[in-house]
Protein backbone atom coordinates (compact mmCIF):
# COMPACT_ATOMS: atom_id res chain seq x y z
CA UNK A 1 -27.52 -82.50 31.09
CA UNK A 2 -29.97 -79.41 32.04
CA UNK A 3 -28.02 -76.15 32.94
CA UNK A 4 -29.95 -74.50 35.72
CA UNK A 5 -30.68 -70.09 35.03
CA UNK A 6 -28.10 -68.21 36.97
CA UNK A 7 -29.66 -66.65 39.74
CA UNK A 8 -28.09 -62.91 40.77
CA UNK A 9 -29.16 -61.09 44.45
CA UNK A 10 -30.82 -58.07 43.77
CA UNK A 11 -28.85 -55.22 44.96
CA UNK A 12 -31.48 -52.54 45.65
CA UNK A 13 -30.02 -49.22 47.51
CA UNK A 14 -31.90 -48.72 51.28
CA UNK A 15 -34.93 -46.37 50.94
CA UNK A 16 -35.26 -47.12 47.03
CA UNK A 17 -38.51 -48.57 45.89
CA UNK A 18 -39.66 -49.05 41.71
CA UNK A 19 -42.70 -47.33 40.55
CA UNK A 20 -44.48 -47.43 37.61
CA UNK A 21 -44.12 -44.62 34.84
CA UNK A 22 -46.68 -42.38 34.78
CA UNK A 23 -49.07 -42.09 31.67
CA UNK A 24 -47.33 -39.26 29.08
CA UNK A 25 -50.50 -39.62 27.23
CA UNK A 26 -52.47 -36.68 27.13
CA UNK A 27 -56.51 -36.57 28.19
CA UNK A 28 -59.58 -37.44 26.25
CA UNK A 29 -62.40 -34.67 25.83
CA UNK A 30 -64.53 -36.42 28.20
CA UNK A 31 -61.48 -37.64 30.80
CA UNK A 32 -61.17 -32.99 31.45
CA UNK A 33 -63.04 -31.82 34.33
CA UNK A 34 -65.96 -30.76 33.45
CA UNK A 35 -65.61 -33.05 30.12
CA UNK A 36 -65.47 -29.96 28.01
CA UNK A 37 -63.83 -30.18 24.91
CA UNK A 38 -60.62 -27.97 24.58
CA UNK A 39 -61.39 -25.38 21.98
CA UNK A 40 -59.32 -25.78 18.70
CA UNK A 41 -56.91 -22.88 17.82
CA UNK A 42 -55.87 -22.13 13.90
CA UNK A 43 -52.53 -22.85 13.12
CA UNK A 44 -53.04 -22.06 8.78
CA UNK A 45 -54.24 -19.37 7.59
CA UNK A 46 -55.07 -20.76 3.83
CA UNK A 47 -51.96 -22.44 2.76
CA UNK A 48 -49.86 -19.63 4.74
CA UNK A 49 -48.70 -20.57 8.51
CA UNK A 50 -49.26 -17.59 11.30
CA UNK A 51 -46.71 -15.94 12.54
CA UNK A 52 -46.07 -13.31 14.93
CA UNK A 53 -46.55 -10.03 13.78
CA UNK A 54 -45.03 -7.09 17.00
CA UNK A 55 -47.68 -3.98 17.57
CA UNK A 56 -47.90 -0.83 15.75
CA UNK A 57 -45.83 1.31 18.08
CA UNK A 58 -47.66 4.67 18.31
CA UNK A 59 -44.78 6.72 19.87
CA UNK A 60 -42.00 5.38 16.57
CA UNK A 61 -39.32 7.64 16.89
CA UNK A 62 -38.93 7.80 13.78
CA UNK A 63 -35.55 6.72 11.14
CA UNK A 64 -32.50 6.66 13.47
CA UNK A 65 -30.00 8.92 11.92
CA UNK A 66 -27.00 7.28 9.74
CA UNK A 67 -24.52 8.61 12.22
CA UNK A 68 -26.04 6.05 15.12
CA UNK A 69 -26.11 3.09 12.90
CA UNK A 70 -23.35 0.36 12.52
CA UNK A 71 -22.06 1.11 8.65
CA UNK A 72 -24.35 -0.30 5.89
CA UNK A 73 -21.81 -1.59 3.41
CA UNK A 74 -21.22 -5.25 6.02
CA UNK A 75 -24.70 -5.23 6.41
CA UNK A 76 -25.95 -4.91 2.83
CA UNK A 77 -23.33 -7.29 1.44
CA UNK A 78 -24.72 -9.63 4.32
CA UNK A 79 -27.93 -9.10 3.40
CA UNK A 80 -27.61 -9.67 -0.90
CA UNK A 81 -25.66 -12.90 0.17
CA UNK A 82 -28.68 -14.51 2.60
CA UNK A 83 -31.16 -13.57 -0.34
CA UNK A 84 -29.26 -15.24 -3.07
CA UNK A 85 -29.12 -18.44 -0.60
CA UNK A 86 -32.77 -17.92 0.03
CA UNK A 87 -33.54 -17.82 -3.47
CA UNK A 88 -31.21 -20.98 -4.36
CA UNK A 89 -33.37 -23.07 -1.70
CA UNK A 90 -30.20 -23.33 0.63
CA UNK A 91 -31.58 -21.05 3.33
CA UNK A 92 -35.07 -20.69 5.04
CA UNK A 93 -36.46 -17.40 4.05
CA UNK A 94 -37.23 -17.11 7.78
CA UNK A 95 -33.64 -15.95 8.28
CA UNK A 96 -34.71 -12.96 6.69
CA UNK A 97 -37.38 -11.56 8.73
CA UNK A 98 -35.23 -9.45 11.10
CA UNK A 99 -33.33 -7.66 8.40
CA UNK A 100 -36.80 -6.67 6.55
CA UNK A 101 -39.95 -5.29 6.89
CA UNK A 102 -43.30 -6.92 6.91
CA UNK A 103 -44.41 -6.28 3.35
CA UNK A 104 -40.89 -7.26 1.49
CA UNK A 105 -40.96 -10.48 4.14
CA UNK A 106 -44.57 -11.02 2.24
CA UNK A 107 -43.40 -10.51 -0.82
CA UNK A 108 -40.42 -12.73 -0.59
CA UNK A 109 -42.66 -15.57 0.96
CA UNK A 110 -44.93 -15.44 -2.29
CA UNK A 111 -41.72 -15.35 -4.26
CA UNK A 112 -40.10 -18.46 -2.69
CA UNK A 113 -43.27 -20.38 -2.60
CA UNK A 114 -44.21 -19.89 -6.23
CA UNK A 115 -40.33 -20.17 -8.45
CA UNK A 116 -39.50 -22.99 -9.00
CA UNK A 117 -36.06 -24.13 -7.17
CA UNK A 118 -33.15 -25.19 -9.31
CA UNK A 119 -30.87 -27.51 -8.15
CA UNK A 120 -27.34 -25.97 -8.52
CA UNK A 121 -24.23 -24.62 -6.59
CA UNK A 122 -24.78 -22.84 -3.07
CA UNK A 123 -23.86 -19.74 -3.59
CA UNK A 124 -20.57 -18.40 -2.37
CA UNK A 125 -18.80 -15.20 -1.69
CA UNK A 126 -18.16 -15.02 -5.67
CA UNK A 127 -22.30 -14.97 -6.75
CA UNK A 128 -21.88 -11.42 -5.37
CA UNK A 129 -19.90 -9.18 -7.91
CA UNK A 130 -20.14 -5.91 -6.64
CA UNK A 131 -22.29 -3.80 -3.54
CA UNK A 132 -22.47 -0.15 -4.42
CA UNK A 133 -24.46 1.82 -0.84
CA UNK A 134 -24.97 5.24 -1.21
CA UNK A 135 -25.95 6.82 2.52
CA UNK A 136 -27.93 9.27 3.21
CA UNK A 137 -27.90 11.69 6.60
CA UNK A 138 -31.50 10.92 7.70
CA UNK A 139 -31.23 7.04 8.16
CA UNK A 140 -31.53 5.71 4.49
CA UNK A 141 -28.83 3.68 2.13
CA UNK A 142 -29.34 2.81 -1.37
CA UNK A 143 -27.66 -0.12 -2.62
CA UNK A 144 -27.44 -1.70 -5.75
CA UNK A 145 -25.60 -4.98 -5.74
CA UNK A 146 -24.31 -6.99 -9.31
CA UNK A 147 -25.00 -10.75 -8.64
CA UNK A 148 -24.16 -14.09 -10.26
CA UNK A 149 -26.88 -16.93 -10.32
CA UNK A 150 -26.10 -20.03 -12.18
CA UNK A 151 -24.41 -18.77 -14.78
CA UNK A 152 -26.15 -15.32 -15.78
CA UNK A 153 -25.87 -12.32 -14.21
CA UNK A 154 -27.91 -9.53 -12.70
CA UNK A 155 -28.99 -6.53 -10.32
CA UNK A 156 -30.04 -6.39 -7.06
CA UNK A 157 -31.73 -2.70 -5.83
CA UNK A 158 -32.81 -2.55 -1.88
CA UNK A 159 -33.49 0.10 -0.04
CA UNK A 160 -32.15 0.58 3.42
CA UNK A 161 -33.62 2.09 6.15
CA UNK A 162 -32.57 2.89 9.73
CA UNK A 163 -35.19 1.84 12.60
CA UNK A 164 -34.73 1.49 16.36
CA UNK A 165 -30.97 1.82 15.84
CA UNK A 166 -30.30 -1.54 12.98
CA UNK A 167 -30.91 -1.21 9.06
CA UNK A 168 -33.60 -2.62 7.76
CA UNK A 169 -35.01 -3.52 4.17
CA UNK A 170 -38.00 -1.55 3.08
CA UNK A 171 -37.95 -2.20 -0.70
CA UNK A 172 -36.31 -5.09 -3.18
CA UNK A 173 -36.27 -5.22 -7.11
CA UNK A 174 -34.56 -7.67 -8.94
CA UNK A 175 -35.07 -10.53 -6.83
């Protein structure tokens, strides 16, 4: 006994008609008007990828005073606890480039890139011991910070610095 294939009507809505996908697939050199090739653009520099770097602004105002900045004790604990996850491996170091300047950014890349990770425990709100900030008038905190890593301890020393109204690290020792 053969069992004939079910036939179903096609229900198709008025007006509706199928058409072929078109082709996601980008064009050869010599498929470009004109058949020039498209020029290649860098995206290394060495081992190092590019990044955005804002202009020099001519007209800086300057360091925004301490009284026009949010208080520096939140944002320094913040800031000791993001670089101790950095420096575990638990956080990309590109978290960081906001809260610092262009040379300490640099000089935590080369950091992070050349120490070797150890696997361990994330660290938590305990690693930091204690965040000492000593404010000046003219835009500037000094902090020292006591931190646990593993199970040895140690010192943290940034300096803070007020531009266009948000703190911002301008030097780090003891990372």
């Amino acid at each position: 006994m053969t069992i004939a294939p079910l036939e179903l009507p096609v229900l198709a809505a008025p007006g509706l008609r199928l058409l072929p996908a078109p082709c996601s697939e980008p064009p050869y050199d010599d498929e470009r008007p004109g058949g020039r090739p498209l020029p290649l653009r860098p995206t290394t520099l060495g081992s190092r990828p590019l990044r955005v770097v804002p202009p020099l602004d001519d007209d800086d105002p300057g360091l925004t005073p301490t009284s026009d900045l949010p208080p520096a004790q939140p944002f320094a604990h913040a800031l000791v606890q993001r670089l101790l996850e950095v420096l575990a491996g638990v956080r990309p170091l590109s978290q960081l480039q906001r809260a610092t300047t262009l040379e300490v950014y640099d000089a935590l890349e080369e950091l992070v890139s050349t120490r070797p990770r150890t696997p361990g425990p994330r660290p938590d709100g305990r690693s930091i011991r204690s965040v000492r900030v000593q404010q000046r008038p003219d835009g500037v905190a000094e902090v020292s910070a006591t931190v646990r890593r593993g199970g040895r301890y140690g010192a943290v020393a940034l300096r803070l610095e007020g531009v266009n109204g948000a703190w911002r690290c301008t030097e780090l020792v003891g990372a």
